[in-house]
Protein backbone atom coordinates (compact mmCIF):
# COMPACT_ATOMS: atom_id res chain seq x y z
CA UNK A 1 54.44 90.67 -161.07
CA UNK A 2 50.65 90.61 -159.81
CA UNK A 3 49.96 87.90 -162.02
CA UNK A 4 52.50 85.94 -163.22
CA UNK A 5 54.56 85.20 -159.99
CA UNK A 6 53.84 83.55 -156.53
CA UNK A 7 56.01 86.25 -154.68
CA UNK A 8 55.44 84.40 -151.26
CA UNK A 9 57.08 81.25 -152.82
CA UNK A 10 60.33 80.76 -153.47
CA UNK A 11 62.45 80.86 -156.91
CA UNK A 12 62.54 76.94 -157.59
CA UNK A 13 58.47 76.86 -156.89
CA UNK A 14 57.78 79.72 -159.32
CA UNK A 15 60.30 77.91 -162.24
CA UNK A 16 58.62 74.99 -162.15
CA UNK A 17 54.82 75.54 -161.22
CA UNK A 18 53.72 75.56 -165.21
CA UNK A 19 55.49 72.23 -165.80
CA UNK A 20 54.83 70.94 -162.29
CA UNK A 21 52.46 68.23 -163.79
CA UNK A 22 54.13 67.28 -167.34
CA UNK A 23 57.70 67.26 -166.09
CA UNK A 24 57.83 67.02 -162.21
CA UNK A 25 55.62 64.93 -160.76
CA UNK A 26 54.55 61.10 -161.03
CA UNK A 27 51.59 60.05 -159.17
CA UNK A 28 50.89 63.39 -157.57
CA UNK A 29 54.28 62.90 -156.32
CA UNK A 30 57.12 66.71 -156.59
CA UNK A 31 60.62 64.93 -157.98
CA UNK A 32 62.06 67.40 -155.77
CA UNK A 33 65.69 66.86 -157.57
CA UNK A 34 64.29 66.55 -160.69
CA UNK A 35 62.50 70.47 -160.18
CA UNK A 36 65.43 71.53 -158.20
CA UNK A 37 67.33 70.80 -160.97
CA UNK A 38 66.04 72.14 -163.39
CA UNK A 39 65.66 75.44 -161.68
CA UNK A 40 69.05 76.20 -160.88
CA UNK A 41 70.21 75.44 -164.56
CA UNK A 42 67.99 77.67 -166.06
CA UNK A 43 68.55 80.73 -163.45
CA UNK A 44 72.75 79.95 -163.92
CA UNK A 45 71.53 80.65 -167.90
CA UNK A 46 69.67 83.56 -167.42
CA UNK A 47 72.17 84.96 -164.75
CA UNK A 48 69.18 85.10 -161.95
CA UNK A 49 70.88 86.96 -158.82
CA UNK A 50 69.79 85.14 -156.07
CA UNK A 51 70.77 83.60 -152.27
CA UNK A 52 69.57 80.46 -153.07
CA UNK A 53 66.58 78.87 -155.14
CA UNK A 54 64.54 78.76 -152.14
CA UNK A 55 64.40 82.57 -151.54
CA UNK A 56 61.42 84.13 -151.94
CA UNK A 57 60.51 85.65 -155.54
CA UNK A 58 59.02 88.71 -153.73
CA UNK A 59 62.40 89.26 -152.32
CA UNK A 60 64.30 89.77 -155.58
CA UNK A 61 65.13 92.97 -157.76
CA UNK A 62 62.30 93.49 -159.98
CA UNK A 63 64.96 92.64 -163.11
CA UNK A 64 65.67 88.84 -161.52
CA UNK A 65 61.64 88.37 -161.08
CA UNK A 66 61.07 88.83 -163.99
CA UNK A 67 63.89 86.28 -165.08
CA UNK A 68 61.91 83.92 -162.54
CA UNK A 69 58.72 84.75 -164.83
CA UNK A 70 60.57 84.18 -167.94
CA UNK A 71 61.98 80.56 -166.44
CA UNK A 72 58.42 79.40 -165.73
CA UNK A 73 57.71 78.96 -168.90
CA UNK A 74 61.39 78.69 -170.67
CA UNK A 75 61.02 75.66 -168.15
CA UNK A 76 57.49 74.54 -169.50
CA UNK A 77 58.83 74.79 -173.42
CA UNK A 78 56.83 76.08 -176.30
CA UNK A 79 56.94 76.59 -180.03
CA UNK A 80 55.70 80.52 -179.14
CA UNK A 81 56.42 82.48 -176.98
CA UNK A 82 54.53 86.20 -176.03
CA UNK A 83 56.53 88.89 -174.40
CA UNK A 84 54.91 91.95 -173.60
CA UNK A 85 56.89 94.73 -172.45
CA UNK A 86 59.50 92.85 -171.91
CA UNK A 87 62.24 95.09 -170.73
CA UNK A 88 60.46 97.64 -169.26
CA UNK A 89 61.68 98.15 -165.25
CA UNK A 90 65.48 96.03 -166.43
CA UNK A 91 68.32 97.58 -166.05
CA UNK A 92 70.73 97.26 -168.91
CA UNK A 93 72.43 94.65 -168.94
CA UNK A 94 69.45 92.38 -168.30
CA UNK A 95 67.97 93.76 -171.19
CA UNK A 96 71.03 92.46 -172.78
CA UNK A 97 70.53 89.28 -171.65
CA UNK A 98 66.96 89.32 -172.47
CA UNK A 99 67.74 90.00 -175.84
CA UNK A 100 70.33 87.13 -176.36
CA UNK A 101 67.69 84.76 -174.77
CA UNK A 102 65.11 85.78 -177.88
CA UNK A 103 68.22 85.16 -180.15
CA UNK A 104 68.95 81.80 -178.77
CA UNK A 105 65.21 80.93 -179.06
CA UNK A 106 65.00 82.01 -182.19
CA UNK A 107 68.23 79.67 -183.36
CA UNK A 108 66.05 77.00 -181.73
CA UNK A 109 63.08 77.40 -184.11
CA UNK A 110 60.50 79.14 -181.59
CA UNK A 111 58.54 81.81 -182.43
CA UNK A 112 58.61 85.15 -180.60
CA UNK A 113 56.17 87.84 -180.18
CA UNK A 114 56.90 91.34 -178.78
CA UNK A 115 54.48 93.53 -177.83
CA UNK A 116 56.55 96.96 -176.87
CA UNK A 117 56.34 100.80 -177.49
CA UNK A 118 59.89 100.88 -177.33
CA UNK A 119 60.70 101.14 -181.31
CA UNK A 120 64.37 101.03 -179.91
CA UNK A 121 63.89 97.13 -178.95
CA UNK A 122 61.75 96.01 -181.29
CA UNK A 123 64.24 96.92 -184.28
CA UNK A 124 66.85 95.55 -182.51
CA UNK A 125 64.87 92.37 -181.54
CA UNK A 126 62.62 91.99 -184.51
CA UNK A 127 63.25 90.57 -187.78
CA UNK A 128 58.90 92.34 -188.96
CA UNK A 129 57.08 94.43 -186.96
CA UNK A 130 53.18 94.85 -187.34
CA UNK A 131 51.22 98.21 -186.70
CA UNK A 132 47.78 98.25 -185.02
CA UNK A 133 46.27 101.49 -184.34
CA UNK A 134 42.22 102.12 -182.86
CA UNK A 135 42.03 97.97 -182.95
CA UNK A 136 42.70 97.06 -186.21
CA UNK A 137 46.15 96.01 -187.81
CA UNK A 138 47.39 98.62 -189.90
CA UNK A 139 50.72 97.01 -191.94
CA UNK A 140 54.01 95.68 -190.94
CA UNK A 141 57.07 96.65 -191.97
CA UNK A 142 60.19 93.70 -193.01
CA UNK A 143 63.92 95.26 -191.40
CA UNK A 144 64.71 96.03 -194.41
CA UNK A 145 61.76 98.81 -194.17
CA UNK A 146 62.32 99.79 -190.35
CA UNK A 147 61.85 103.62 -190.05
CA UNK A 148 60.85 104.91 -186.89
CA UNK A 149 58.88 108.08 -188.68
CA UNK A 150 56.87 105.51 -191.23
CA UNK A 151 56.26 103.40 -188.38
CA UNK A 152 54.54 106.07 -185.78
CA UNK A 153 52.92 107.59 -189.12
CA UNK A 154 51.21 104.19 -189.14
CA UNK A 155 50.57 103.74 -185.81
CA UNK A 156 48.56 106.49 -186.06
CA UNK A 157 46.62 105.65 -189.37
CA UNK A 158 43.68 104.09 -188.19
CA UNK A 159 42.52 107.78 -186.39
CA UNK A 160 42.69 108.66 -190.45
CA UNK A 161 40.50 107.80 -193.00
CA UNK A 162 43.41 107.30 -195.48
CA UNK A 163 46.69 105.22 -195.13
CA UNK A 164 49.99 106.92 -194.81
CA UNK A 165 52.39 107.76 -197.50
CA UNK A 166 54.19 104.69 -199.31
CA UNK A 167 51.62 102.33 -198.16
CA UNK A 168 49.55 99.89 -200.69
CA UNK A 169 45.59 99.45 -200.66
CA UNK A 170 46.76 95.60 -200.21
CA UNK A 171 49.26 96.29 -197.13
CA UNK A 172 45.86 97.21 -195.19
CA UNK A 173 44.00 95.06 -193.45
CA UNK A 174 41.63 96.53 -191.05
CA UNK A 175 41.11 93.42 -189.09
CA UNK A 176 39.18 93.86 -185.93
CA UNK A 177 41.12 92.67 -183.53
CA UNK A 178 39.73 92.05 -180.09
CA UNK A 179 41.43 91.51 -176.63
C-alpha cells in the first residue's frame, strides 16, 4: 500500500503507470483511450469495486487496492510474477479470485512465486513449495509430498544442526540467500 500504489491518484493512473512508457505513450504523449482502456478491462476481470476509474486508489477497500496493485503490473506483462503475501487483509472471495488469476496465469505459461506463511494457500496455490529457514534454503517439497508437519519441521531445520526426518543429504542446500 505504502509502496506500491499512488493512493492520491486515481485507479486508471495506478493500472497503467508501469507500462505508461512501453504501451501508452508516443512522443511523451498519455493515449488517454488507449490507458483508459485498458484499465477498465482489466478491473471488469479482476472484479475491482469501484465508482469509476478515476476514483482515487486511497479511497478503495483495502481488497480492491490491492487488485489496483495487481493490475499495474498484470497491465505491464511478464513471464514472472512475485506475490508476497498475497491474500493477507482479502476477504474471501477475493482471495478466490486471486487464486483463479494465478491459475489463469499459470495456463498462460507465466511463472508465479508466492511468498506466504499461510501453508493453507500455498498448497492450494502451489504446484512445489521451497523451505528457507535462518537464510538459507532448506528443501522443497513436490504436491505430491505436501504435509503441513514435514513442512514446519523444515522450516525450522536450519536452527538445527541436522536435517529433519525423511530428508536426503542431497535435498539440502544451504544456500545463503541474501535480501
Amino acid at each position: 500500500k505504502q509502496n506500491g500504489l499512488l493512493l492520491s491518484q486515481s485507479i486508471r493512473t495506478n493500472t497503467s503507470l508501469a507500462a505508461l512508457a512501453s504501451k501508452f505513450s508516443t512522443k511523451g504523449w498519455i493515449r488517454e483511450t488507449a490507458e483508459a482502456g485498458s484499465a477498465k478491462a482489466i478491473h471488469a476481470s479482476l472484479e475491482t469495486r469501484c465508482q469509476s476509474l478515476e476514483q482515487l486508489v486511497g479511497t478503495l477497500s483495502g481488497g480492491n487496492q490491492q487488485k489496483v496493485a495487481v493490475a499495474k503490473w498484470l497491465t505491464r506483462g511478464a513471464e514472472v510474477y512475485l506475490f508476497d503475501e498475497p491474500s493477507r487483509g482479502i476477504d474471501v472471495a477475493a482471495r478466490g479470485k486471486l487464486y483463479e488469476l494465478f491459475e489463469d496465469l499459470a495456463k498462460q505459461g507465466k511463472s508465479i512465486v508466492i511468498v506466504s506463511s499461510d501453508l493453507e494457500e500455498l498448497f492450494e496455490t502451489c504446484d512445489a513449495i521451497a523451505v528457507m529457514s535462518a537464510g538459507k534454503m532448506v528443501t522443497t517439497f513436490e504436491r505430491e509430498n505436501f504435509s503441513e508437519d514435514s513442512i514446519l519441521k523444515a522450516s525450522f531445520a536450519g536452527q538445527e544442526s541436522k536435517s529433519p526426518a525423511g530428508a536426503s543429504d542431497d535435498q539440502w542446500k544451504n544456500q545463503e540467500v541474501t535480501p
